[in-house]
N, C-alpha and C. Protein backbone atom coordinates (compact mmCIF):
# COMPACT_ATOMS: atom_id res chain seq x y z
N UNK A 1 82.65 200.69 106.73
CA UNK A 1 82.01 199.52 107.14
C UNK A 1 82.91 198.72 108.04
N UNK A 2 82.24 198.19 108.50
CA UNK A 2 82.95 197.53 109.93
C UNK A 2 82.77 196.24 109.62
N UNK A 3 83.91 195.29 109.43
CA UNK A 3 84.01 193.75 108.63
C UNK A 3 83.88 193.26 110.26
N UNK A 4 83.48 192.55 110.42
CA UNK A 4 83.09 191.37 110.82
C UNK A 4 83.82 190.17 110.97
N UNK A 5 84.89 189.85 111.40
CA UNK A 5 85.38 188.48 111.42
C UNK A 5 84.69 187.71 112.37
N UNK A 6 84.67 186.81 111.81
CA UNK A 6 83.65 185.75 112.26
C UNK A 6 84.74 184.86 113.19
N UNK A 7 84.19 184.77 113.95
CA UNK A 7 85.72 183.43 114.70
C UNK A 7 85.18 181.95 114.20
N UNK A 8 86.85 181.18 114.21
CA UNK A 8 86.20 179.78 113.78
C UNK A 8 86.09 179.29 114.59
N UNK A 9 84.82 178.39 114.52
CA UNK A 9 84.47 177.19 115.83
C UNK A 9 85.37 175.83 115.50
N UNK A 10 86.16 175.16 116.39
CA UNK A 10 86.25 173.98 115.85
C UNK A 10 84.43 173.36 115.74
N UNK A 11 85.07 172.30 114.47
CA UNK A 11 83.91 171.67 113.83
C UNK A 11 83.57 170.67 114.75
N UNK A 12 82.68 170.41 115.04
CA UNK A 12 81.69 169.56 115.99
C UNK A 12 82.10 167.62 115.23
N UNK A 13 82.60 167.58 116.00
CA UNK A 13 82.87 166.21 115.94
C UNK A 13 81.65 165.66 115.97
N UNK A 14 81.48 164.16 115.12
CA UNK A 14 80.46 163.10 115.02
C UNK A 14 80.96 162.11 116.48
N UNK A 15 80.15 161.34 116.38
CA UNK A 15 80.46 159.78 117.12
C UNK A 15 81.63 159.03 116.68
N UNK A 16 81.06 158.79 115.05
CA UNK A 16 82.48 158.11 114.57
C UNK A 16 83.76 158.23 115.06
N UNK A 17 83.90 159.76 114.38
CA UNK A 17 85.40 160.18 114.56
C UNK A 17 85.65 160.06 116.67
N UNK A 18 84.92 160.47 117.29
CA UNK A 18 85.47 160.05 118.61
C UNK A 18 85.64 159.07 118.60
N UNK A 19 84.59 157.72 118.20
CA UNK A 19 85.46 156.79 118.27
C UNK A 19 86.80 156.39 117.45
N UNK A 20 87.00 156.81 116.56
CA UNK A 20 88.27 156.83 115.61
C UNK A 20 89.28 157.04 116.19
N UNK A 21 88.86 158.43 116.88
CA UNK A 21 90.20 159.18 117.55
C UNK A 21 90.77 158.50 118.67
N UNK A 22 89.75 157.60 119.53
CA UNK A 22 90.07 157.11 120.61
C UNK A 22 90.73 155.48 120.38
N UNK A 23 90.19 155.08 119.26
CA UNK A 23 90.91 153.74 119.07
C UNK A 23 91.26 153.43 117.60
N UNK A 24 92.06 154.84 116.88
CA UNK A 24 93.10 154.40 116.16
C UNK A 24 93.75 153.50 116.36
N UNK A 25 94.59 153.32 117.00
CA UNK A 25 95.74 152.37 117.47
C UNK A 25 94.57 151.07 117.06
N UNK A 26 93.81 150.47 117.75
CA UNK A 26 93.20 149.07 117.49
C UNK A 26 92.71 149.03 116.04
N UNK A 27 92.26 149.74 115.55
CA UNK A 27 92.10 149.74 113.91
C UNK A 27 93.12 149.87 113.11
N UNK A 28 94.52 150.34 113.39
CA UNK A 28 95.27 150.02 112.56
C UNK A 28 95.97 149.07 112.59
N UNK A 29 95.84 148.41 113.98
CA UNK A 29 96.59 147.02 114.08
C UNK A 29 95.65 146.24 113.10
N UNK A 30 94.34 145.90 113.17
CA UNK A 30 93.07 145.33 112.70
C UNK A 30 93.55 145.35 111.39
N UNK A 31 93.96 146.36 110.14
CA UNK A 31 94.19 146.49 109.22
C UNK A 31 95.45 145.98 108.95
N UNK A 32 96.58 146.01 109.55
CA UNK A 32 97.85 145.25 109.87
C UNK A 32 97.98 143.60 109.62
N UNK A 33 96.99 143.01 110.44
CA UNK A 33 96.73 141.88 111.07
C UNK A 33 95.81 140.97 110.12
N UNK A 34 94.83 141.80 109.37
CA UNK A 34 94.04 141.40 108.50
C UNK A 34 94.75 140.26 107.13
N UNK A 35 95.68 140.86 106.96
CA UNK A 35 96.07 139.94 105.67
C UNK A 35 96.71 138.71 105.79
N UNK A 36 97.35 138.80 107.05
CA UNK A 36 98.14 137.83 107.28
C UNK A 36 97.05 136.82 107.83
N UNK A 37 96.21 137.07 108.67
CA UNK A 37 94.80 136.25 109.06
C UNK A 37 94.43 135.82 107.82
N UNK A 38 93.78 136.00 106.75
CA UNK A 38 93.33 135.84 105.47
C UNK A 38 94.40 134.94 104.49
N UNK A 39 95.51 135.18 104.52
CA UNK A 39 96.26 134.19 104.04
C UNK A 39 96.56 132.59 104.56
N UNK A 40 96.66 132.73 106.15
CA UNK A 40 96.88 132.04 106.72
C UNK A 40 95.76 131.00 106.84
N UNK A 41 94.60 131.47 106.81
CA UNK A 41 93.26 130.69 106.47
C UNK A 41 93.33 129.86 105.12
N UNK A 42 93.52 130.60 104.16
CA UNK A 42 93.24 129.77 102.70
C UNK A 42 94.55 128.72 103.00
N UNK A 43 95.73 128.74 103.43
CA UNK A 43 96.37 128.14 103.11
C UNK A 43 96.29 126.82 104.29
N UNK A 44 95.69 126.97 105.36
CA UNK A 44 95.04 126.05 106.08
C UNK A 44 94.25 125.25 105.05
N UNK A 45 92.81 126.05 104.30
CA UNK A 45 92.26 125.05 103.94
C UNK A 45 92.66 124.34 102.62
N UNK A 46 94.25 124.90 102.15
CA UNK A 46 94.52 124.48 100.87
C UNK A 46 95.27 123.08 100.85
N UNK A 47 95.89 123.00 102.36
CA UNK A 47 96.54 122.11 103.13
C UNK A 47 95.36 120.67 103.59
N UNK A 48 94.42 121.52 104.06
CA UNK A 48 93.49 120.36 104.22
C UNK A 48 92.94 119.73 102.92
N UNK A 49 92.62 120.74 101.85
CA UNK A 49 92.25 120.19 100.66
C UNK A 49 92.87 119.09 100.23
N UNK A 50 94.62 118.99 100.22
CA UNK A 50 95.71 118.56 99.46
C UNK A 50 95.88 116.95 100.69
N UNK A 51 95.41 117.32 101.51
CA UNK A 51 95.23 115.77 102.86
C UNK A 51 94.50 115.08 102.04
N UNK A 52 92.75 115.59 101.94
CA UNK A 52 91.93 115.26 101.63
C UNK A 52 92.09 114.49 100.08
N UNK A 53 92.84 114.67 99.50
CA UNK A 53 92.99 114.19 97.74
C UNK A 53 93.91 113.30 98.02
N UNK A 54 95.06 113.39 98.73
CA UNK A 54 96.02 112.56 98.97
C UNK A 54 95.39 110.84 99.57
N UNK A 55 94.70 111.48 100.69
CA UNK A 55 93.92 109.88 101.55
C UNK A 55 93.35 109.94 100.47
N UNK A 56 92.12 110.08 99.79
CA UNK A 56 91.21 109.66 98.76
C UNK A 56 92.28 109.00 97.58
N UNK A 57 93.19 109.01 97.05
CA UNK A 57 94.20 108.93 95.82
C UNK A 57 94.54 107.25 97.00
N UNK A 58 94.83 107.57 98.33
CA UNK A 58 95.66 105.85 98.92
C UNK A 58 94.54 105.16 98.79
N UNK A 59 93.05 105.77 99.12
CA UNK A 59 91.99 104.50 99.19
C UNK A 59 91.80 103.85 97.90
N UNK A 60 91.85 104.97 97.14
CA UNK A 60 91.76 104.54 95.33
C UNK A 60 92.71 103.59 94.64
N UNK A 61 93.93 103.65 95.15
CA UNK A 61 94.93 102.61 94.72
C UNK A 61 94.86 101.46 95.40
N UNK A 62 94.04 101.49 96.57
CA UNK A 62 94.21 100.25 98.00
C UNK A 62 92.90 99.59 96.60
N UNK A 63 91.92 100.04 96.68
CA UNK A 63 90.54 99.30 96.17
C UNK A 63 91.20 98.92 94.32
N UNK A 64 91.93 100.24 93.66
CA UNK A 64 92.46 99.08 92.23
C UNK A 64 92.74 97.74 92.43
N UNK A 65 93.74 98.11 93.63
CA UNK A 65 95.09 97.09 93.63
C UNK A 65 94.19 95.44 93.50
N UNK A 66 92.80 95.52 93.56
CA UNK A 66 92.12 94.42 94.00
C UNK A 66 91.65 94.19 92.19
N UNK A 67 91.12 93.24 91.89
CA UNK A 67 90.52 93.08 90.66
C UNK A 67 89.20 92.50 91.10
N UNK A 68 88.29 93.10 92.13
CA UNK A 68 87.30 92.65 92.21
C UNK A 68 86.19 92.98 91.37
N UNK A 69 85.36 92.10 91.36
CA UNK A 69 83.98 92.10 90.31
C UNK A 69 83.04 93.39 91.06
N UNK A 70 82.78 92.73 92.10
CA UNK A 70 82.19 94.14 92.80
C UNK A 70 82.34 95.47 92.89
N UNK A 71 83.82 96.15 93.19
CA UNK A 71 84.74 96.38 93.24
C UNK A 71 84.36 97.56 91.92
N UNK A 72 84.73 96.91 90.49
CA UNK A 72 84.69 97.39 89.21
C UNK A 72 83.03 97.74 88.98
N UNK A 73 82.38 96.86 89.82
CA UNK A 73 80.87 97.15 89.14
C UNK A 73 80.57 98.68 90.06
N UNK A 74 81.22 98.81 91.23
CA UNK A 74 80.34 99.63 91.83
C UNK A 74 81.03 101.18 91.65
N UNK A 75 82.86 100.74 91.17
CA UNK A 75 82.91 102.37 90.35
C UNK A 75 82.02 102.45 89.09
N UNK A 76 82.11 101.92 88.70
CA UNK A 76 81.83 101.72 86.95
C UNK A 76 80.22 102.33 87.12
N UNK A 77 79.75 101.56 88.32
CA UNK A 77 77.78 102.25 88.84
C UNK A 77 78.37 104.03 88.47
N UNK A 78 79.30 104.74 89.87
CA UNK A 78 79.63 105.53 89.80
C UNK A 78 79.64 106.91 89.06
N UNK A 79 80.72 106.34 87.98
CA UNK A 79 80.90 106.66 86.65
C UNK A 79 79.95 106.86 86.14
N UNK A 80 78.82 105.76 85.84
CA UNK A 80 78.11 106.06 85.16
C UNK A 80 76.71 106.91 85.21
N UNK A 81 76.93 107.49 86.62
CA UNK A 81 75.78 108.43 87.19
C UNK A 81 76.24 110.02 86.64
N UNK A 82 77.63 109.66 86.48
CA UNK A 82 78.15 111.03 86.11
C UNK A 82 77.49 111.78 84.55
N UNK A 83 77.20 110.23 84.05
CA UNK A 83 77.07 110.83 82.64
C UNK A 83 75.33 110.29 82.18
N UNK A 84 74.55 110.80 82.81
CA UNK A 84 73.17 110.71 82.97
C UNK A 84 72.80 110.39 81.20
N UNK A 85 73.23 111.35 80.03
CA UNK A 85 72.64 111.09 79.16
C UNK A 85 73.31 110.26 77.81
N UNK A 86 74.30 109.34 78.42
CA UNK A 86 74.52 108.13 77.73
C UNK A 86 73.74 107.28 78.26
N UNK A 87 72.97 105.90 77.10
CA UNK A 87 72.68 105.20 77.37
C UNK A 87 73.55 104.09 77.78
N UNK A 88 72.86 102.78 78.99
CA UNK A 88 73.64 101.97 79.44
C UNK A 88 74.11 100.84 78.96
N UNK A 89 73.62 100.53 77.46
CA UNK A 89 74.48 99.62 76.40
C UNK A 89 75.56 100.25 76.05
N UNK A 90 75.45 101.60 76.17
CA UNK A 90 77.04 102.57 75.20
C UNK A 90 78.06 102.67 76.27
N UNK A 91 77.33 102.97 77.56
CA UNK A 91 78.20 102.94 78.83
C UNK A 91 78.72 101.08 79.30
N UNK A 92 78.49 100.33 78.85
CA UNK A 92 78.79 99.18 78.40
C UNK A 92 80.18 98.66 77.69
N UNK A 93 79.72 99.81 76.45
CA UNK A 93 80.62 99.62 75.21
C UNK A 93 82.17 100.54 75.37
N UNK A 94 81.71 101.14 76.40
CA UNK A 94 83.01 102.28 77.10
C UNK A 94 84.04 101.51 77.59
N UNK A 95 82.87 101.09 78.38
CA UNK A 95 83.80 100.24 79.55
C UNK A 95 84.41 99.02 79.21
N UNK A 96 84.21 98.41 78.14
CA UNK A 96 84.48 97.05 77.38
C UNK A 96 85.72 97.79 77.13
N UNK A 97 85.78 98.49 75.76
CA UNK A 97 86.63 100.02 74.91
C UNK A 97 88.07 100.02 76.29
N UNK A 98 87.99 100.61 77.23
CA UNK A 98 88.70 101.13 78.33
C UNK A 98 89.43 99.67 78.93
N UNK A 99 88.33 98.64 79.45
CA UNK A 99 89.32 97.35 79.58
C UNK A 99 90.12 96.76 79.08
N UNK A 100 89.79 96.77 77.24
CA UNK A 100 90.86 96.09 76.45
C UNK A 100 91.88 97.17 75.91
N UNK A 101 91.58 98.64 76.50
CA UNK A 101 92.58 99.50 76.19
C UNK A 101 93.60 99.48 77.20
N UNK A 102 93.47 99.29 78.75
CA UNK A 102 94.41 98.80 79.52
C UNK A 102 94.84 97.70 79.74
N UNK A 103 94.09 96.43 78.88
CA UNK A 103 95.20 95.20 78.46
C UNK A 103 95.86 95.20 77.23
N UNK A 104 95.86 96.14 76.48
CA UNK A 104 96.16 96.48 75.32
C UNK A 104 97.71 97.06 76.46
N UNK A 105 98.07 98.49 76.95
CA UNK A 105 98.88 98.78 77.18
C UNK A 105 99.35 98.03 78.13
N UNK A 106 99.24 97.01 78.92
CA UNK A 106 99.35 96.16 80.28
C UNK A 106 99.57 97.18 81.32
N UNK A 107 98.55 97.83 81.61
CA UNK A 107 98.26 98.65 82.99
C UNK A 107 96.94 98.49 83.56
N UNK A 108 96.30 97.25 83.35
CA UNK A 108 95.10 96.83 83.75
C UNK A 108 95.33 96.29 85.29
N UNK A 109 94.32 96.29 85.92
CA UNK A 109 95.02 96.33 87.76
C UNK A 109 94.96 94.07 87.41
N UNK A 110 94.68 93.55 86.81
CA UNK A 110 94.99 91.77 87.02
C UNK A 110 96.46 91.85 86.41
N UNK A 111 97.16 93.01 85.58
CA UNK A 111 98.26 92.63 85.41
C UNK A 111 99.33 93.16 86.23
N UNK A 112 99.27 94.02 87.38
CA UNK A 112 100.31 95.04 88.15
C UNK A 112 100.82 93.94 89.18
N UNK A 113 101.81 93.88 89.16
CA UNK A 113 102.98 93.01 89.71
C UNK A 113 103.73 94.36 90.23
N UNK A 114 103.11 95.22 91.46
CA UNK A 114 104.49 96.74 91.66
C UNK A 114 104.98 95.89 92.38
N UNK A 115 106.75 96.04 92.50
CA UNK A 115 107.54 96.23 93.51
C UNK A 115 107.91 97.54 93.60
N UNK A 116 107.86 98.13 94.23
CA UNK A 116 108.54 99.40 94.91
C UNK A 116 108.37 100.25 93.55
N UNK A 117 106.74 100.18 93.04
CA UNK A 117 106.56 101.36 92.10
C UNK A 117 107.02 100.79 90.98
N UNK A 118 107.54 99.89 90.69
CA UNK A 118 108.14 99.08 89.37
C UNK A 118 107.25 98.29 88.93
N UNK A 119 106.91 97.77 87.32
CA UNK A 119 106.19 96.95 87.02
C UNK A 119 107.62 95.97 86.70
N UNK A 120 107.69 95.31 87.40
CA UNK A 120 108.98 94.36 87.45
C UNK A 120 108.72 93.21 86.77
N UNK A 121 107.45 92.45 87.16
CA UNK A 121 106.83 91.00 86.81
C UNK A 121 105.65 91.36 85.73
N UNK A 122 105.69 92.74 85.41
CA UNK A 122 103.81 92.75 84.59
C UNK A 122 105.01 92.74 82.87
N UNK A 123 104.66 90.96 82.25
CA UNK A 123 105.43 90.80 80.64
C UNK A 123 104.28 91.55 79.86
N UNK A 124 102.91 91.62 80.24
CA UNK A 124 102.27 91.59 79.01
C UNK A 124 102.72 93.71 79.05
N UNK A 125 103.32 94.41 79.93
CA UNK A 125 103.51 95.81 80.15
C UNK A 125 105.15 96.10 79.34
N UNK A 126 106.03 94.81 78.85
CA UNK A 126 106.92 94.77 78.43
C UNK A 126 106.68 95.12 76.81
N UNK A 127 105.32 94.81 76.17
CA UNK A 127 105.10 94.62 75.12
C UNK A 127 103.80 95.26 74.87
N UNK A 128 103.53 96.47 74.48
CA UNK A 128 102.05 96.77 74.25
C UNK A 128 101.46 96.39 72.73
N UNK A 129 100.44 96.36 72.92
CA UNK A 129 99.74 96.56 71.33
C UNK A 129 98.95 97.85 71.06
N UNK A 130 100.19 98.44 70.28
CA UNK A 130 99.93 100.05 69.91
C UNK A 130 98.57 100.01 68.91
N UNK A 131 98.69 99.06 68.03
CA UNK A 131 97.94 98.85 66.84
C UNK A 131 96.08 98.81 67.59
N UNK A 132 95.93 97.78 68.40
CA UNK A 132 94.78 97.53 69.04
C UNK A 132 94.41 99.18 69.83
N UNK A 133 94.62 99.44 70.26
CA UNK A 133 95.03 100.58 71.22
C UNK A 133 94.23 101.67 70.30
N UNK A 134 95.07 101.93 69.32
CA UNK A 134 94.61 103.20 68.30
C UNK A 134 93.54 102.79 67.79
N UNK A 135 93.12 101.25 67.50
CA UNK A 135 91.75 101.37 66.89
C UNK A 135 90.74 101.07 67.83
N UNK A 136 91.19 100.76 69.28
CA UNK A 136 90.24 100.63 69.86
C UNK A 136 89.39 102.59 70.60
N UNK A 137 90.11 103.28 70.58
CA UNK A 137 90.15 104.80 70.35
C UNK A 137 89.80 105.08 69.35
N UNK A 138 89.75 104.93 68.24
CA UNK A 138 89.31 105.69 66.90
C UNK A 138 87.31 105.14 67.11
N UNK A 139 87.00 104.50 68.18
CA UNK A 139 85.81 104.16 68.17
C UNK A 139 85.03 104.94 68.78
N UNK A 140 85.70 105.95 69.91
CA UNK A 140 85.16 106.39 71.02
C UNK A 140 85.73 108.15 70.92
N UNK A 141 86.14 108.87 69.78
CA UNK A 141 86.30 110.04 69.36
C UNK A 141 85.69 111.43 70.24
N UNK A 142 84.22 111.07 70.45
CA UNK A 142 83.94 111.74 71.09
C UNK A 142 83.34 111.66 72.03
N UNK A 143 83.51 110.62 72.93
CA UNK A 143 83.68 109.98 74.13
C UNK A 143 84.58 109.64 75.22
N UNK A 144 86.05 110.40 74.38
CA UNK A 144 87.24 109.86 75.28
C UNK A 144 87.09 110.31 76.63
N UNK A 145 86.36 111.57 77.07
CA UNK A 145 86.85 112.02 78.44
C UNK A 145 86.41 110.22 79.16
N UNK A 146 84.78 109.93 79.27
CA UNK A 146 84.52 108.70 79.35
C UNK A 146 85.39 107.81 79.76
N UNK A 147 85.72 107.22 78.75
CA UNK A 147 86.53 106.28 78.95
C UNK A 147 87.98 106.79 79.36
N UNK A 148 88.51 107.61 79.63
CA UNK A 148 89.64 108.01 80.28
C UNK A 148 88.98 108.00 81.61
N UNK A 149 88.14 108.77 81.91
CA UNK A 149 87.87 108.45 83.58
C UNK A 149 87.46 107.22 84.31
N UNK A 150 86.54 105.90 83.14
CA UNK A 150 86.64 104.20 83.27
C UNK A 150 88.26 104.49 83.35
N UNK A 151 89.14 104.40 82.85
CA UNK A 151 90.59 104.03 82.61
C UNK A 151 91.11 104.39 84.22
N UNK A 152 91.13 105.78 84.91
CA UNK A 152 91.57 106.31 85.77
C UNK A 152 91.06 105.54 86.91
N UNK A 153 89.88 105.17 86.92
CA UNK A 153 88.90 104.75 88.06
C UNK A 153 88.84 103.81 88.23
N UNK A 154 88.60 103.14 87.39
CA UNK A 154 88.32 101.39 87.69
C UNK A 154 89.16 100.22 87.03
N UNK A 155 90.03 100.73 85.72
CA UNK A 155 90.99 99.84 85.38
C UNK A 155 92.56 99.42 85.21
N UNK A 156 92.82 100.59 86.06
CA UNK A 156 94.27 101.17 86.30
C UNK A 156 94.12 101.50 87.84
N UNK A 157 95.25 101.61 88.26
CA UNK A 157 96.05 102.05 89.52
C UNK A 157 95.99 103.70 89.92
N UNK A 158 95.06 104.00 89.36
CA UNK A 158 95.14 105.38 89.45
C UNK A 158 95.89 106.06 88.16
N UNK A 159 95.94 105.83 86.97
CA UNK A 159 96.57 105.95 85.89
C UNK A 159 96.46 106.95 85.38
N UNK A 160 96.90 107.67 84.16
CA UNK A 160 95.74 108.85 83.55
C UNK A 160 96.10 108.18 82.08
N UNK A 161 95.18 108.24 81.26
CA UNK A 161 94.83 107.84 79.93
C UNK A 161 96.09 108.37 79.25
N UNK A 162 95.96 109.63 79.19
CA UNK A 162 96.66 110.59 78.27
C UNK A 162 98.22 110.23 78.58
N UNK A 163 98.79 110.48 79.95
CA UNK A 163 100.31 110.30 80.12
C UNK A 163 100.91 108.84 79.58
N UNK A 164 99.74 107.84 79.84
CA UNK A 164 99.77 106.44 79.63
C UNK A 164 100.12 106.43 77.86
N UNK A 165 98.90 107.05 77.15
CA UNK A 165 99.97 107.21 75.34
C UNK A 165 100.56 107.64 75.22
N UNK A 166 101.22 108.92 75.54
CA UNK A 166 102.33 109.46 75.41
C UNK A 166 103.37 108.67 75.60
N UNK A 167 103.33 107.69 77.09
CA UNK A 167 104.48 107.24 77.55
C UNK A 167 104.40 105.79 76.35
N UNK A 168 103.31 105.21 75.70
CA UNK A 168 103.35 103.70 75.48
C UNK A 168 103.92 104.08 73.86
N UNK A 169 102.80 104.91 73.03
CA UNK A 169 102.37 105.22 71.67
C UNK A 169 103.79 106.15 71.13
N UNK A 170 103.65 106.04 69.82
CA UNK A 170 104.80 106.82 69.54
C UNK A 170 104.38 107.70 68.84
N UNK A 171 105.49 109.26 68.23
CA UNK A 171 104.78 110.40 67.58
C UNK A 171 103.72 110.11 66.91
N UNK A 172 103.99 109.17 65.59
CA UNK A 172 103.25 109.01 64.42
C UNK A 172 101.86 108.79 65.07
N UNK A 173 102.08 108.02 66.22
CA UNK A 173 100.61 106.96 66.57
C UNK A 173 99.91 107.91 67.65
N UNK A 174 100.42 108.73 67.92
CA UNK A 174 99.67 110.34 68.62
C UNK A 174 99.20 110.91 67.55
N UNK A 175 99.78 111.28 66.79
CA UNK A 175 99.25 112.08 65.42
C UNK A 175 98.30 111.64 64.94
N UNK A 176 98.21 110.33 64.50
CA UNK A 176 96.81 109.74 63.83
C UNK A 176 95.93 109.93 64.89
N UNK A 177 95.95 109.81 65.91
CA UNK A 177 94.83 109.85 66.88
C UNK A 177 94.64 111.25 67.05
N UNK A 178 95.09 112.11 67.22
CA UNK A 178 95.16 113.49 67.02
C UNK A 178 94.17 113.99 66.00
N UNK A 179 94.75 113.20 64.64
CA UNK A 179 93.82 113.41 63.51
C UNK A 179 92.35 112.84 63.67
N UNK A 180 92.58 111.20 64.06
CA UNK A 180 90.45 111.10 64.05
C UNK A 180 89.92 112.05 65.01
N UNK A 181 90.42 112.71 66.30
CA UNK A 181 90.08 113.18 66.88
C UNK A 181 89.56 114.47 66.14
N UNK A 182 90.35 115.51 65.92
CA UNK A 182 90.30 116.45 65.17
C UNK A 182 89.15 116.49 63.79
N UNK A 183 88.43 115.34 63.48
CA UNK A 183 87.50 115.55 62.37
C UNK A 183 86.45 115.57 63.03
N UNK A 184 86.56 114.81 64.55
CA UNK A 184 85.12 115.38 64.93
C UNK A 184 85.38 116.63 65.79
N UNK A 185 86.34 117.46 65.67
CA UNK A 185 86.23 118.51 66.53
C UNK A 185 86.59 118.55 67.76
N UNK A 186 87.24 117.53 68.08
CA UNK A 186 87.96 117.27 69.70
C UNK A 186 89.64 117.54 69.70
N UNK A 187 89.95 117.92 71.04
CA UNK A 187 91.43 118.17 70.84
C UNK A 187 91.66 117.38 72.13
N UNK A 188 91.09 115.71 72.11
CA UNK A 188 91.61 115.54 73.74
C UNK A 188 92.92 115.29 74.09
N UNK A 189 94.08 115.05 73.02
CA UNK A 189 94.95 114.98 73.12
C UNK A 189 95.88 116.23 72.42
């Protein structure tokens, strides 16, 4: 018998691969080029993000720094759109709760006397009332985010609730609050 070798054809190229073959080079730059494009983007807009919080954080301290009536009514409006299913006697009782909790610690914006970031002139910030403080909190258990964001927004300088006891309250007087917290199931501190 007489075998037959068959000859091989090269294989018939597609479209693709001609184009592949002809502009490797630009597709592997493309793949090269890709990540560094992609990084360089997020970190553009992470940059703009971090502008954007920064101006919003100066307008927020420019409008505390004021103790206006208006001023407080129209964050406090704000605020209180956030939390659609409290009623507006309790959102009332927050915001009462949150005012005498930042004259309680003297970081209420009628008492900030800054010089250069210092409460230099604020006496009633020399002396807190820890006692008022903890029971005015043992009222609002499971409400604190609330009134921490009244606290942040409209009755402080841009403050945060939480750093504010840590820095005023002492172990014991974290702990008890820790504890009413903890019977209803909250860990806001």
């Amino acid at each position: 018998m007489a075998t037959r070798i068959r000859s091989l054809k090269p294989v018939a190229t597609t479209g693709f691969f001609e184009w592949l073959k002809l502009n490797w080079l630009i597709v592997c730059a493309v793949l090269l080029v890709f990540p560094m494009f992609y990084r360089w983007v997020t970190t553009l807009f992470a940059q703009v993000k971090a502008g954007q919080l920064k101006a919003d954080t100066i307008v927020s301290n420019a409008q505390n720094g004021k103790s206006s009536p208006n001023i407080i009514t129209q964050k406090s409006f704000n605020i209180f759109k956030k939390y659609p299913k409290v009623s507006p006697s309790e959102m009332e009782r927050y915001k009462a709760v949150c005012q005498q909790v930042s004259i309680a610690l003297g970081t209420n914006v009628e008492d900030n006397h800054f010089v250069f970031n210092t409460d230099l002139f604020n006496v009633s910030a020399w002396s807190e009332d820890e006692n008022k403080v903890i029971s005015l909190l043992k009222t609002v258990p499971t409400t604190f985010p609330i009134v921490e964001d009244l606290y942040y927004n409209v009755f402080t300088r841009s403050r945060n609730l939480k750093t504010d006891l840590y820095k005023y309250l002492s172990v014991s007087e974290i702990a008890q609050l820790k504890k009413v917290f903890a019977k209803y199931g909250k860990k806001w501190l």
